[in-house]
Every structure is written in C-alpha cells, then in structure tokens.
C-alpha atoms as a PDB file:
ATOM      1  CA  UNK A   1       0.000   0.000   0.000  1.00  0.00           C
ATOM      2  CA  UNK A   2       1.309   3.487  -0.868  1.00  0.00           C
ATOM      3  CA  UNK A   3       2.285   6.281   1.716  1.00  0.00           C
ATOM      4  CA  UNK A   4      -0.651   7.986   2.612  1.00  0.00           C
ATOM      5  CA  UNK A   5      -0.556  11.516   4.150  1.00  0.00           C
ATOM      6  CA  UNK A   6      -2.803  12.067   7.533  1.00  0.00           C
ATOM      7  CA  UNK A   7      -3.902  15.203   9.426  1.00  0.00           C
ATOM      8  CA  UNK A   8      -4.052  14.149  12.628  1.00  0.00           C
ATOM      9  CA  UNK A   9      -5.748  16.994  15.187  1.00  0.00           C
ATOM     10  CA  UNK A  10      -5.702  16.893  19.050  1.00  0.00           C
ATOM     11  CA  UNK A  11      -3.444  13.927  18.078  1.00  0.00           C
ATOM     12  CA  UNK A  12      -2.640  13.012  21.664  1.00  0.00           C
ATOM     13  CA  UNK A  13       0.015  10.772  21.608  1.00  0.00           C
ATOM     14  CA  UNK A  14      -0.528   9.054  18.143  1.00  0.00           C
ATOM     15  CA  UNK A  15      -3.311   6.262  18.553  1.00  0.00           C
ATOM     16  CA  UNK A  16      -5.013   7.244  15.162  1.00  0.00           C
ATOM     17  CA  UNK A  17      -1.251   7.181  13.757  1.00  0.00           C
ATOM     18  CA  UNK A  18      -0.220   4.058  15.152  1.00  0.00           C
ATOM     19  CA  UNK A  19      -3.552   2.163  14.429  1.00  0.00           C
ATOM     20  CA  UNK A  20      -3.410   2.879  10.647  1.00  0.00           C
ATOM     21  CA  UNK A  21       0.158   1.039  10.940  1.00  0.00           C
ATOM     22  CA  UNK A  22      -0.845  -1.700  13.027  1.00  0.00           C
ATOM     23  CA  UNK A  23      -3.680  -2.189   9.928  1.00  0.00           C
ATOM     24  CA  UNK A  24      -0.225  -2.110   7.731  1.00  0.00           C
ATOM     25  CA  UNK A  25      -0.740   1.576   6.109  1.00  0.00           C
ATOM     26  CA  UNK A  26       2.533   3.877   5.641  1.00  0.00           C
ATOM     27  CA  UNK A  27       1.767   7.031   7.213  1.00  0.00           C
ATOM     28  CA  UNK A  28       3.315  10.273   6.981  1.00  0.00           C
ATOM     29  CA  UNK A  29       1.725  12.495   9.685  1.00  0.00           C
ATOM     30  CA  UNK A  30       1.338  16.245  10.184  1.00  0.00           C
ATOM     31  CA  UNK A  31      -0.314  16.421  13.714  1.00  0.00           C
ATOM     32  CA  UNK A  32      -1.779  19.119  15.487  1.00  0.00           C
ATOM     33  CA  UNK A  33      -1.600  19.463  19.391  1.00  0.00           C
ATOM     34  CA  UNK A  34      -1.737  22.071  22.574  1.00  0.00           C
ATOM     35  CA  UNK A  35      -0.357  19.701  25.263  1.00  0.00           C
ATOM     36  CA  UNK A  36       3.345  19.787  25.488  1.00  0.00           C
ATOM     37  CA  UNK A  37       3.772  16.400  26.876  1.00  0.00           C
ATOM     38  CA  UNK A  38       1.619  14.861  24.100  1.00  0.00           C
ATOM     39  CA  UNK A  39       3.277  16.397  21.695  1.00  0.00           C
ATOM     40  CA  UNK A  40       6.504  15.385  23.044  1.00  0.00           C
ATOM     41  CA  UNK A  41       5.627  11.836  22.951  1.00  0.00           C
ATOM     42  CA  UNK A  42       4.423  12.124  19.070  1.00  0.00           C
ATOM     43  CA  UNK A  43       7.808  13.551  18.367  1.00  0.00           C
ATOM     44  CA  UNK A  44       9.612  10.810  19.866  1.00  0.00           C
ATOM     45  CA  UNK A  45       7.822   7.845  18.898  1.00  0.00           C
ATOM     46  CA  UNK A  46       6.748   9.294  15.057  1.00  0.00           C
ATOM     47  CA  UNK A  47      10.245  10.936  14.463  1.00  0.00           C
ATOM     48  CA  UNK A  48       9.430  11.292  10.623  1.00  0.00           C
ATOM     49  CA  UNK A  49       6.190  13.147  11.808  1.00  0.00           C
ATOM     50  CA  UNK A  50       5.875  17.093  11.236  1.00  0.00           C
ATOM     51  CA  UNK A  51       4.445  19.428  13.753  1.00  0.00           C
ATOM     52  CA  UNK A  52       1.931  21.785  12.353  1.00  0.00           C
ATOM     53  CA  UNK A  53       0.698  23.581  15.761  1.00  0.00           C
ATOM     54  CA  UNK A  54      -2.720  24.182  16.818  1.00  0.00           C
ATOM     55  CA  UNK A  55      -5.998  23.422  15.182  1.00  0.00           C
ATOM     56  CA  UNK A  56      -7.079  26.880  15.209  1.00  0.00           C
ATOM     57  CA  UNK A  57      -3.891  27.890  13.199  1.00  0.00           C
ATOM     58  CA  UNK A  58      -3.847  25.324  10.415  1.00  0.00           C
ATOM     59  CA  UNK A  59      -4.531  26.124   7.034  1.00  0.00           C
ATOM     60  CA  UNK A  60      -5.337  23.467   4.503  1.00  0.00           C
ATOM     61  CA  UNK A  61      -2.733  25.842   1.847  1.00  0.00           C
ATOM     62  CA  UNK A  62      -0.291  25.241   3.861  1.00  0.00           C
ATOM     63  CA  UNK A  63      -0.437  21.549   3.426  1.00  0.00           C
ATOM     64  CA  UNK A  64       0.441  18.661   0.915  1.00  0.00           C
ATOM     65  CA  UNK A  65      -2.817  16.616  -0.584  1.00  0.00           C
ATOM     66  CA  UNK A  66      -4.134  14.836   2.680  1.00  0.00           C
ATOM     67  CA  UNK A  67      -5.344  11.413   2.436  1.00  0.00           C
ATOM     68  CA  UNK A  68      -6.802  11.230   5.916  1.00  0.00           C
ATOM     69  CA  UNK A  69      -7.760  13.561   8.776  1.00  0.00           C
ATOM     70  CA  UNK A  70      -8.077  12.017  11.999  1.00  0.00           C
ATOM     71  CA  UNK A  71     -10.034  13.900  15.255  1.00  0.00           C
ATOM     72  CA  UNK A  72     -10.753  12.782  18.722  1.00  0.00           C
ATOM     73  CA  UNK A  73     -11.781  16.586  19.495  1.00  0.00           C
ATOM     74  CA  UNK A  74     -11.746  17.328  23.031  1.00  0.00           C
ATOM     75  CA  UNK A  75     -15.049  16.310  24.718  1.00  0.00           C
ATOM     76  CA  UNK A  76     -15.537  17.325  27.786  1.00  0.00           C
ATOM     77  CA  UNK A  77     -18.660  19.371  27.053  1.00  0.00           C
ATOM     78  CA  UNK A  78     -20.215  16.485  25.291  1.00  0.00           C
ATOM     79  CA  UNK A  79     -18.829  13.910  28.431  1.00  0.00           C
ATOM     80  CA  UNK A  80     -21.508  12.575  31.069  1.00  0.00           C
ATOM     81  CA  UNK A  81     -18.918  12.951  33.603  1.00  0.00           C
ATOM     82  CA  UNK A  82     -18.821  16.801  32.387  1.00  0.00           C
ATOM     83  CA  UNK A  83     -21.279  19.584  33.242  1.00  0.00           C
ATOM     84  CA  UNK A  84     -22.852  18.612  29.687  1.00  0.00           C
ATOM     85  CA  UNK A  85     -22.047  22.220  27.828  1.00  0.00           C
ATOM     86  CA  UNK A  86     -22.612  20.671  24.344  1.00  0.00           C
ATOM     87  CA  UNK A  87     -21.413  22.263  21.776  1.00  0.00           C
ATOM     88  CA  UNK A  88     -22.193  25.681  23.283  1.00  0.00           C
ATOM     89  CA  UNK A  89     -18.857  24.612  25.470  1.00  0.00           C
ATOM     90  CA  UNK A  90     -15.155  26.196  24.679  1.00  0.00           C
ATOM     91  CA  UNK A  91     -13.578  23.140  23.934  1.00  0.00           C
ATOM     92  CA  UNK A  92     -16.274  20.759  21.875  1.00  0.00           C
ATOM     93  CA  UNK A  93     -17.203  23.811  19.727  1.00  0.00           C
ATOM     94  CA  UNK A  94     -13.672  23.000  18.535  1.00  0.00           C
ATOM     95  CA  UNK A  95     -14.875  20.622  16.469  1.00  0.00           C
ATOM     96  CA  UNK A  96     -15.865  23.289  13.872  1.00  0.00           C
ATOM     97  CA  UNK A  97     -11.941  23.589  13.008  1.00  0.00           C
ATOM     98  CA  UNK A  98     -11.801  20.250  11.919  1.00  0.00           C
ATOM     99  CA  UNK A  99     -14.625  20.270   9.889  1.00  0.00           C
ATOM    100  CA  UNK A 100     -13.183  23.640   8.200  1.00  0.00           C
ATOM    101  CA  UNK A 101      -9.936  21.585   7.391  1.00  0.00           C
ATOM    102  CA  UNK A 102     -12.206  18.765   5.899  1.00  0.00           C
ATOM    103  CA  UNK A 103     -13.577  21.270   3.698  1.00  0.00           C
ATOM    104  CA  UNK A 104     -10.096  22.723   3.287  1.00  0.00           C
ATOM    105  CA  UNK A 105      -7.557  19.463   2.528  1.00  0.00           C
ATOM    106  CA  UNK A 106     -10.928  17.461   0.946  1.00  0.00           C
ATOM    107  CA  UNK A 107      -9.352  14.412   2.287  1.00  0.00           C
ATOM    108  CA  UNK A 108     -10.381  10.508   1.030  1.00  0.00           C
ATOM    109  CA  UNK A 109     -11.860   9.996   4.344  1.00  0.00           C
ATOM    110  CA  UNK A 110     -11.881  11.853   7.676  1.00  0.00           C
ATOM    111  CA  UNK A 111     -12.441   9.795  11.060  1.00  0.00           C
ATOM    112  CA  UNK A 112     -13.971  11.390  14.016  1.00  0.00           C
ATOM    113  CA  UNK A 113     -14.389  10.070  17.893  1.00  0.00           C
ATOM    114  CA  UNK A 114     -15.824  11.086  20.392  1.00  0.00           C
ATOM    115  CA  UNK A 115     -16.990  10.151  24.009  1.00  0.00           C
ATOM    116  CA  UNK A 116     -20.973   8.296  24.527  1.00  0.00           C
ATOM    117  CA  UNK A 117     -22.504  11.419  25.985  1.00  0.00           C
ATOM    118  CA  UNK A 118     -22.535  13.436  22.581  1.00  0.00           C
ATOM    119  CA  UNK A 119     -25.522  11.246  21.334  1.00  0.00           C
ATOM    120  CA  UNK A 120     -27.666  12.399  24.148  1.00  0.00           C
ATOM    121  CA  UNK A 121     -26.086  16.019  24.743  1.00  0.00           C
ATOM    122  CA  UNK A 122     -28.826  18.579  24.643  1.00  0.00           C
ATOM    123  CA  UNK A 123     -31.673  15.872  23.755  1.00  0.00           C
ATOM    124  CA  UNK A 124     -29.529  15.033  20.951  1.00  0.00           C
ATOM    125  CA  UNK A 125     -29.687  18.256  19.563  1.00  0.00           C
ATOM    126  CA  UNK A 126     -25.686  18.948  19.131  1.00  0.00           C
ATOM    127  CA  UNK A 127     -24.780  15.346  17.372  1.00  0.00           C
ATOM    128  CA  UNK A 128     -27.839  16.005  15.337  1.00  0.00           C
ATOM    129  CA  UNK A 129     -26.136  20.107  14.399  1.00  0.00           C
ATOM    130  CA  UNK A 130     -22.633  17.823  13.767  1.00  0.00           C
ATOM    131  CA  UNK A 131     -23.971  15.603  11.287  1.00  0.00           C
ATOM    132  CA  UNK A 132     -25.447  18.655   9.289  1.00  0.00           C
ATOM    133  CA  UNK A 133     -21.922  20.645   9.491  1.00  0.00           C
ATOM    134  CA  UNK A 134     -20.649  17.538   8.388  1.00  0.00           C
ATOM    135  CA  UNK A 135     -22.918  17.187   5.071  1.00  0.00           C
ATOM    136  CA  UNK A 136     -22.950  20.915   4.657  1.00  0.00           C
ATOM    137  CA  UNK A 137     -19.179  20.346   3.831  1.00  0.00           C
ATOM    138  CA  UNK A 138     -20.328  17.893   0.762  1.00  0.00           C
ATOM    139  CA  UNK A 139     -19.456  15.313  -1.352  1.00  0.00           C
ATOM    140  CA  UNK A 140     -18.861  12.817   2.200  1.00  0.00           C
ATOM    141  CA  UNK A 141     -21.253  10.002   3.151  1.00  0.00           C
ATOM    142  CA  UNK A 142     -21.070   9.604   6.649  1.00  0.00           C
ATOM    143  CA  UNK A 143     -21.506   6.420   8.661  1.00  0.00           C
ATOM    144  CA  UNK A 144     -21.204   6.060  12.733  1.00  0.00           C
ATOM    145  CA  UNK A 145     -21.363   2.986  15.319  1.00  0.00           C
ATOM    146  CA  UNK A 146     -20.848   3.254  19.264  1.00  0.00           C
ATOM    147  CA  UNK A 147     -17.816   0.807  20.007  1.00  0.00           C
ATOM    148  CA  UNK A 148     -16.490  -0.533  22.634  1.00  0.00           C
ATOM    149  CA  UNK A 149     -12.616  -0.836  23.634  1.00  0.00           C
ATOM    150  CA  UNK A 150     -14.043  -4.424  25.641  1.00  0.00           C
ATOM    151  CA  UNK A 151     -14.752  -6.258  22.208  1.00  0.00           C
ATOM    152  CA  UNK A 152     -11.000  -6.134  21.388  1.00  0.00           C
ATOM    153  CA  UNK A 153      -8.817  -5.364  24.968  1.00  0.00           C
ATOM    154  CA  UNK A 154      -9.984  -5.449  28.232  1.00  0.00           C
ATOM    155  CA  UNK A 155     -11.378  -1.995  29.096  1.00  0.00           C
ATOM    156  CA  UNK A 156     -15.303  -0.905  29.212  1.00  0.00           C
ATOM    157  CA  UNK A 157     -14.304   2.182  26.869  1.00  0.00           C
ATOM    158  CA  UNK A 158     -17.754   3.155  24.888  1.00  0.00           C
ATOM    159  CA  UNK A 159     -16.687   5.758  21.882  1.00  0.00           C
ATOM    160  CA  UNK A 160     -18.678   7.032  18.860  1.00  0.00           C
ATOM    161  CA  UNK A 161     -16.529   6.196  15.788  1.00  0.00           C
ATOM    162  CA  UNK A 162     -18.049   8.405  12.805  1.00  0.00           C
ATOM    163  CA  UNK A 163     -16.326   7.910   9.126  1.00  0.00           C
ATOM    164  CA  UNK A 164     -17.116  10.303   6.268  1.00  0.00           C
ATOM    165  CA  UNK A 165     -15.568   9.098   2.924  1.00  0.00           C
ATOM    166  CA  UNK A 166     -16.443  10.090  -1.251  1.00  0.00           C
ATOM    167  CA  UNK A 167     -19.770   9.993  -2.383  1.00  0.00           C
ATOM    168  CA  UNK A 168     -17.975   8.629  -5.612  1.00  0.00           C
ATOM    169  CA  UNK A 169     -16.646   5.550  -3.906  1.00  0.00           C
ATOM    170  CA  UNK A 170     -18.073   2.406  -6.164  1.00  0.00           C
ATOM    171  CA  UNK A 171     -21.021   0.817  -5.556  1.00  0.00           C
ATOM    172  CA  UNK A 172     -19.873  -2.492  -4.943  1.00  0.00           C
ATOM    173  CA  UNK A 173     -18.298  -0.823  -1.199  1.00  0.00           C
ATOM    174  CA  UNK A 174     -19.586  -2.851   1.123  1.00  0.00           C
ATOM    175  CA  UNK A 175     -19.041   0.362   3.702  1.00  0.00           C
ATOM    176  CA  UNK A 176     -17.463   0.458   7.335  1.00  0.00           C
ATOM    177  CA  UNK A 177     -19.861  -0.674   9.601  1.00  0.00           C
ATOM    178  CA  UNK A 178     -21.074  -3.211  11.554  1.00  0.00           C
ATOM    179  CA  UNK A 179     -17.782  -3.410  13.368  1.00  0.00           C
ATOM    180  CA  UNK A 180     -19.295  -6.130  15.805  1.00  0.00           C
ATOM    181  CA  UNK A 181     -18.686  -7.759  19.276  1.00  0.00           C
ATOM    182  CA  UNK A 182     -15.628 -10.645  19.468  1.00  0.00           C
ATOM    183  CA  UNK A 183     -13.907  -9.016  16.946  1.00  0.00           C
ATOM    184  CA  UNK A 184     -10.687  -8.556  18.603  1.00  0.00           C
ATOM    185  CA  UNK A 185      -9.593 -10.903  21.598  1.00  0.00           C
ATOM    186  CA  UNK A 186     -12.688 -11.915  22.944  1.00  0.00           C
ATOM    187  CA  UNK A 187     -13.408 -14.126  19.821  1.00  0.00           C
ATOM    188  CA  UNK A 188     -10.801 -16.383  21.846  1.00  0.00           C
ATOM    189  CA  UNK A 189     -10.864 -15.466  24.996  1.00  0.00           C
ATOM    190  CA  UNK A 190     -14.468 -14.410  26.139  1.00  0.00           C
ATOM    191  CA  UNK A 191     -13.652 -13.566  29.579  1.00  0.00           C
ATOM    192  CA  UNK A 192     -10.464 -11.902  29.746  1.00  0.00           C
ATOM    193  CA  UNK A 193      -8.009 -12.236  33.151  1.00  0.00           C
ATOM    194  CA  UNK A 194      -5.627 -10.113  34.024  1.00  0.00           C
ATOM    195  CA  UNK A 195      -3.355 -12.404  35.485  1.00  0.00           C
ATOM    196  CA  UNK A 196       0.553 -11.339  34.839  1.00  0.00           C
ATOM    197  CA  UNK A 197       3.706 -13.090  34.120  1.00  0.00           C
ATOM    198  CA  UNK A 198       3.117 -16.048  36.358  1.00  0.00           C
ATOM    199  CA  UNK A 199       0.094 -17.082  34.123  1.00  0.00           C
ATOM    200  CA  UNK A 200       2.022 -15.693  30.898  1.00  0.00           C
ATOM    201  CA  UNK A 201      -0.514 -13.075  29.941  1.00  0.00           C
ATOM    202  CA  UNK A 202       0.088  -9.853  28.755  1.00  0.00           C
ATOM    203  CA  UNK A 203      -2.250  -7.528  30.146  1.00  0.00           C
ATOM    204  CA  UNK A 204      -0.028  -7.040  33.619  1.00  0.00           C
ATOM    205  CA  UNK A 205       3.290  -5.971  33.639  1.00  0.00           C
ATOM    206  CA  UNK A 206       4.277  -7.532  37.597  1.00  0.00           C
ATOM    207  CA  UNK A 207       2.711 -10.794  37.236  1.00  0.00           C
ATOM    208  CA  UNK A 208      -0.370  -9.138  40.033  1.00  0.00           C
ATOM    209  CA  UNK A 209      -4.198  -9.371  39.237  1.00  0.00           C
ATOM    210  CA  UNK A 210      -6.251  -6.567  37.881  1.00  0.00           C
ATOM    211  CA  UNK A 211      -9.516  -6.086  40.076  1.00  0.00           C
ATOM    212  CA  UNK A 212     -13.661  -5.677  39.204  1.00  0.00           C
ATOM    213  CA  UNK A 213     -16.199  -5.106  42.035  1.00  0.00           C
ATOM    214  CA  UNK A 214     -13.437  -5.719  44.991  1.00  0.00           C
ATOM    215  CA  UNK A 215     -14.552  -3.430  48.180  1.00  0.00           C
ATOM    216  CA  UNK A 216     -14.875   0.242  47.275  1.00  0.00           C
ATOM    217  CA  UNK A 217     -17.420   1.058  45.115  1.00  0.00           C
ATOM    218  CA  UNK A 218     -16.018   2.417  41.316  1.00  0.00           C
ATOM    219  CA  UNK A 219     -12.042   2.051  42.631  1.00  0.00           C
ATOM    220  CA  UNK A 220     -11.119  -1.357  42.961  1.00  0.00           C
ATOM    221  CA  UNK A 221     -11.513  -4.217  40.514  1.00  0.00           C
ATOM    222  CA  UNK A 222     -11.528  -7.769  41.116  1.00  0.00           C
ATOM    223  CA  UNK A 223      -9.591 -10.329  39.151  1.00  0.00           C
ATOM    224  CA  UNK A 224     -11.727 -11.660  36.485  1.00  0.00           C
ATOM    225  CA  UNK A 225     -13.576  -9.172  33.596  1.00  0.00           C
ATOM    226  CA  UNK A 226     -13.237  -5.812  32.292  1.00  0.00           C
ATOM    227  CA  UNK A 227     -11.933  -2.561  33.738  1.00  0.00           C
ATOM    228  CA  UNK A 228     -13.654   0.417  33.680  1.00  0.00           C
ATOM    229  CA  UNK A 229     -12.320   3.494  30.975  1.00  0.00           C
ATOM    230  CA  UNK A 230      -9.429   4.914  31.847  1.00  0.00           C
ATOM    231  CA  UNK A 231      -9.491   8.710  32.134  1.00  0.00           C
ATOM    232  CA  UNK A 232      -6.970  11.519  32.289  1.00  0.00           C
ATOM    233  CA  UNK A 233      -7.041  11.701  36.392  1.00  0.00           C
ATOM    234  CA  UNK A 234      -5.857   8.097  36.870  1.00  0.00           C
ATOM    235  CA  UNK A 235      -2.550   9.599  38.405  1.00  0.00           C
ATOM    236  CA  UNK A 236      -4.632  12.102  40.766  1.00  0.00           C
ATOM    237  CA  UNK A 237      -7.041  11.599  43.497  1.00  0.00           C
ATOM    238  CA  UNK A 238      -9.885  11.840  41.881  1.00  0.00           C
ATOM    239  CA  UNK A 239     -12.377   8.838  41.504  1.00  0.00           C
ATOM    240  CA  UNK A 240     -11.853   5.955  39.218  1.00  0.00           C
ATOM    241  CA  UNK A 241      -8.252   6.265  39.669  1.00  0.00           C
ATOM    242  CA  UNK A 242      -7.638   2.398  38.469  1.00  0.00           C
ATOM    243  CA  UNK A 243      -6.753   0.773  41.624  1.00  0.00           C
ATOM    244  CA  UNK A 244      -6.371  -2.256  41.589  1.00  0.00           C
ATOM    245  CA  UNK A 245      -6.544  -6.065  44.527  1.00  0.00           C
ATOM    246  CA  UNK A 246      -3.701  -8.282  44.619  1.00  0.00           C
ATOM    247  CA  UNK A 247      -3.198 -11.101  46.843  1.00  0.00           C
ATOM    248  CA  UNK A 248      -0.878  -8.510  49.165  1.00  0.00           C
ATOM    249  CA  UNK A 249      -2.200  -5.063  48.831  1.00  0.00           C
ATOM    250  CA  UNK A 250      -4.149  -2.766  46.701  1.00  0.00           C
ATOM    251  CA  UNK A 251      -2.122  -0.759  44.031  1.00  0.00           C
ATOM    252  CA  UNK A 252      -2.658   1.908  41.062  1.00  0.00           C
ATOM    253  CA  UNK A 253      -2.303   0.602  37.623  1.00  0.00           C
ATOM    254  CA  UNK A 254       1.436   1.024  36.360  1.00  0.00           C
ATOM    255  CA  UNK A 255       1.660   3.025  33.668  1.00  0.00           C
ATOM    256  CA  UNK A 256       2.580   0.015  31.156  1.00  0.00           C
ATOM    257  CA  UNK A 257      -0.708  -1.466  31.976  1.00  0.00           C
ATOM    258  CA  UNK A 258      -2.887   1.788  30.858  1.00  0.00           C
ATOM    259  CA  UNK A 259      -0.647   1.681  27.370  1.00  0.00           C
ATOM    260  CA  UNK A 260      -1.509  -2.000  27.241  1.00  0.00           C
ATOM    261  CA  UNK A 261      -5.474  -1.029  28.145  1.00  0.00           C
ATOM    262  CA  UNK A 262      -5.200   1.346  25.008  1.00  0.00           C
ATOM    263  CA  UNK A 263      -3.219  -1.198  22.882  1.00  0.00           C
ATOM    264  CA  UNK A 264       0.136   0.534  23.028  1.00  0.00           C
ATOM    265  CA  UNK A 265       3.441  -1.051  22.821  1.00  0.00           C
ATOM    266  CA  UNK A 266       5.039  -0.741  26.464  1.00  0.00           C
ATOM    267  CA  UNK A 267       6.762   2.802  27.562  1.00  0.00           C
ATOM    268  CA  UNK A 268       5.426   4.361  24.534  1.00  0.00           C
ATOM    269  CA  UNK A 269       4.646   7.209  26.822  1.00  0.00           C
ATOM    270  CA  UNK A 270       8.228   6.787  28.587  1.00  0.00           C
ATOM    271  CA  UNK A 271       9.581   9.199  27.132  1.00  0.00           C
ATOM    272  CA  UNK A 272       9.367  12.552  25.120  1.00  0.00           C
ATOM    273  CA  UNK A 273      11.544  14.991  22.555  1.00  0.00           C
ATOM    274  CA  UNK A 274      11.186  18.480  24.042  1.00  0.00           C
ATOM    275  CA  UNK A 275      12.428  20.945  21.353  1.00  0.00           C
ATOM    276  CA  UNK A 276      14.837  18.438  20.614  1.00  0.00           C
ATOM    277  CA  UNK A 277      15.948  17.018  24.082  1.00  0.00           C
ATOM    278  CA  UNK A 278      14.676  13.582  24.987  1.00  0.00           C
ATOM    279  CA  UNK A 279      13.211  13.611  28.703  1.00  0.00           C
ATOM    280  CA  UNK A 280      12.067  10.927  31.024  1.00  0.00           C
ATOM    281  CA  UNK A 281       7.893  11.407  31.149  1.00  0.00           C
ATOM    282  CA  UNK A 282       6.080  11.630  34.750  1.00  0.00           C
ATOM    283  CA  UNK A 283       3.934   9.031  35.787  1.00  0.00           C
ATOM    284  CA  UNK A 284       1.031  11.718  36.363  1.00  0.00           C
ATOM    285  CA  UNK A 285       1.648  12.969  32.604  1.00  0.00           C
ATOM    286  CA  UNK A 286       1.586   8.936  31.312  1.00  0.00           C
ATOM    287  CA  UNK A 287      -1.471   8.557  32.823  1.00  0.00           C
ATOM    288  CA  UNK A 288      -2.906  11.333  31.502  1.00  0.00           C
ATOM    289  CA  UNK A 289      -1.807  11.365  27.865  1.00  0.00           C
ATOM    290  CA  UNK A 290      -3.501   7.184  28.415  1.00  0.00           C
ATOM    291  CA  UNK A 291      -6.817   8.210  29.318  1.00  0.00           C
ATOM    292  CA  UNK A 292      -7.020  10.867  26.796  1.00  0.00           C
ATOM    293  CA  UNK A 293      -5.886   8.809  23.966  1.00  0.00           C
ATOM    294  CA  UNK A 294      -8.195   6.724  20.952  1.00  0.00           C
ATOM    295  CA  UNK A 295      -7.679   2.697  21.542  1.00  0.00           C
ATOM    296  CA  UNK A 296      -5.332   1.789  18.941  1.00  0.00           C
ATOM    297  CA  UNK A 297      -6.893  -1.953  17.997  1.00  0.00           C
ATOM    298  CA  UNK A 298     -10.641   0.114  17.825  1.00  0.00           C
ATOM    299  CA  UNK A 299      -8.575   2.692  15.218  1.00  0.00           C
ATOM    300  CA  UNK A 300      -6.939  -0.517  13.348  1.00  0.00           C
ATOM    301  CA  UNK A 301     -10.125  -2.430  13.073  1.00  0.00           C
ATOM    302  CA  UNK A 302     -11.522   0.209  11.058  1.00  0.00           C
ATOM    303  CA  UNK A 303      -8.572   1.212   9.266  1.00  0.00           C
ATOM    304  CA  UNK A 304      -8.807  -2.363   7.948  1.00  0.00           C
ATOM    305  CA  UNK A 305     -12.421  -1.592   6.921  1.00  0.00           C
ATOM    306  CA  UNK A 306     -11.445   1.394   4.695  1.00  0.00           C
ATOM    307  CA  UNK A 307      -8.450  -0.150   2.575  1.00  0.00           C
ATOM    308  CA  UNK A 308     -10.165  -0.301  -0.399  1.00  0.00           C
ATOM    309  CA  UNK A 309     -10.475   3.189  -0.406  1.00  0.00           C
ATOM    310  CA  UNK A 310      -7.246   4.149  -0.704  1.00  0.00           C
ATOM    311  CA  UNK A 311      -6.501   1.631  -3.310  1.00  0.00           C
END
C-alpha cells in the first residue's frame, strides 16, 4: 500500500497514527496538538512526523494533498462525567476547526471520535447540528457505530466512531460498519483475566491481578472481567483512579498497563523529545496522555475496513 498523508488533530500521543500502521498503512503524519507532553511523545515515537501547531492555526494551503484527517476533538462538554455544555462549550465547539480543514484538505476519508454522551447532549440536539456541518461540507457520506474498547482489549471504553468518505466511492463498497462484538480478543478469549507473568498473559506488567467489584465502590476491581475506561485523572485523586486487589495489597495501575489497556506497545509514553531534548515522562503525565488517547486496535479495526479506499 502506498504512503498515505494524515492530518491528525488533538493527536494526543498518536493512537489514530499508530492504528493505521498496526492495519499495515505507511503514514506520513502532520499532527496538530496544545499539550506539550503529548506532543513530546508524538515527536519521539513518530520521528518522521511534522508538527503543524494548533488546530485553530492550520490552514489546509499550507499543506500537501491529505489522504486522511483524523479527530478525537476534546469532549468534555459532550462527556456525562462533564457539566454537559454541548457544543455551546469552549472546547467541543472545537470541532468546527476540523470540519473547516475537511472542507479545506478534501481528504479521502476523515475519522472522528468522540466520548458516549454526545448522542444524548442537549436531547440530541448537538450530534444532530454535527452531522449537518458535516454534510454541509459535501461530497462525504457519513456512517457512525458506538464501540467498545471491551470487544478487542480489556477496558469498558464506549466511543462514537463516525467515518465520512467520497460519495464517488463504487457501488460495490460494502461500507465500514457493523464493526461487531468478538472481533478482537474476545473471539478467543471471552472472559479476559488479568493475570501477569506467572500465568504468561500480557495484560499485567508484575505478574499481580487486575480487580472488578473488589470493596470500594467504582475504585477497585476484582480479578476476572473488564476494567472500567481509563481517564486523564488516573494519576490524581480523583475517583476511578484504576486501583487495583492483589493477593498482598491494593495498588494503582502502572503506567505500562494503561498503554496495554489502550493497545500501546510498552513505555510508549516513557519518554518525550522536548524541542529536541529527549526527557524521562512523569507518571502523572503517562497517565494522563492514556486516558485521553483513541484505543489503537478500535482505530486498526476500522482502518482495515477502509483499505479499499485508498486503493
């Protein structure tokens, strides 16, 4: 498969990126990012990648011909953990700059994600506004499925997935979706442990058990099933924080075993290139840049979808 170019905004730490390669696409990036840390990370694990800046600055003259544009735009307004500010909020209303780029770089397909809570945000009223920016742009069909991170790793992480490709594509495309249940793992391995090295799986990275339902409510999981979505506060106090029973003690998740809950290789978030100088990463910051990332095997399992339209 040739090189394809991607636009990849509020890239994160390169989950879109690295799912189109774990599909087997070539990708040349230019990603656009506001958190230092993230973009760090990109920099250091995507080293052929180019920085473009923020969203709100990017210009699709300034670019090559993009193939793809990628968008997990931030979603705190749409979240039902947020105060629910829809699209009337700072940060979702972002969105808009993406779709001006679509109409801008008139990319082969764009891919956008975002959290549960933006189907019913304002009684539906703001995914329903999204869909119409999105056709206003033209020439797209759009197609969209809720999926969930448990059908292919072991993490209850609901996202909307929402593809827009040519309305010239050929008729015999079969189209994206259904993307169904037991496609990843699960097809094998219905209930998933998270037993470590002693039992030779690869979930844990200390050979301890992962934990559902233990004691304390939302914060401790017991040793069979699936753990809850990780967010950007697992290294805080705040609720949720992935703790987790072993036979000794209760611990946090390590940081390798968010990557692995997102389908990362190990210490992808280890490290970073700051302007050039490679620095160690904070725990707190590697569980952040984790909980705000796109799961890499949901990204892939679509990106397989799409080949033939990039053939």
């Amino acid at each position: 498969m040739r090189k394809i170019n991607q636009l990849d905004l509020f890239s994160g730490i390169g989950g879109f990126h690295l799912g189109f390669e774990k599909a087997g696409y070539k990708v040349n990036s230019y990603f656009s990012e506001v958190d230092k840390h993230a973009i760090a990370v990109y920099k250091h694990k995507f080293k052929d990648s180019e920085y473009v800046g923020s969203v709100t600055d990017v210009r699709g003259t300034d670019l090559p011909s993009i193939d793809l544009i990628t968008f997990g735009s931030p979603c705190q307004d749409f979240s039902l953990a947020g105060k629910r500010k829809g699209m009337e909020g700072e940060r979702s209303s972002l969105i808009l700059e993406a779709i001006r780029l679509i109409g801008e770089c008139r990319p082969r397909v764009f891919i956008w994600e975002n959290v549960k809570g933006t189907f019913s945000s304002n009684s539906g009223e703001d995914f329903a506004a999204i869909l119409q920016a999105f056709a206003d742009i033209g020439g797209y069909r759009l197609e969209w499925q809720l999926l969930n991170t448990s059908w292919f790793l072991p993490q209850n992480r609901e996202r909307i997935y929402l593809v827009g490709y040519s309305t010239n594509t050929k008729r015999n495309w079969r189209g994206v979706f259904p993307i169904g249940e037991g496609v990843g793992e699960n097809t094998v391995q219905p209930k998933l442990k998270f037993i470590g090295a002693v039992s030779d799986s690869k979930w844990l990275d200390n050979g301890k058990n992962l934990s559902r339902n233990f004691s304390q409510g939302n914060r401790v999981y017991s040793d069979e099933g699936i753990h809850p979505a990780l967010s950007s506060q697992m290294g805080g106090k705040a609720k949720g924080g992935g703790l987790i029973q072993t036979p000794y003690r209760i611990r946090r998740l390590t940081p390798i075993e968010c990557e692995r809950l997102q389908g990362f290789p190990d210490n992808h978030t280890e490290y970073g290139n700051y302007d050039g100088e490679v620095k160690k990463m904070s725990n707190t910051q590697r569980y952040k840049q984790c909980g705000n990332a796109v799961t890499t095997d949901v990204v892939q399992a679509i990106a397989e979808k799409i080949k033939p339209l990039f053939k």
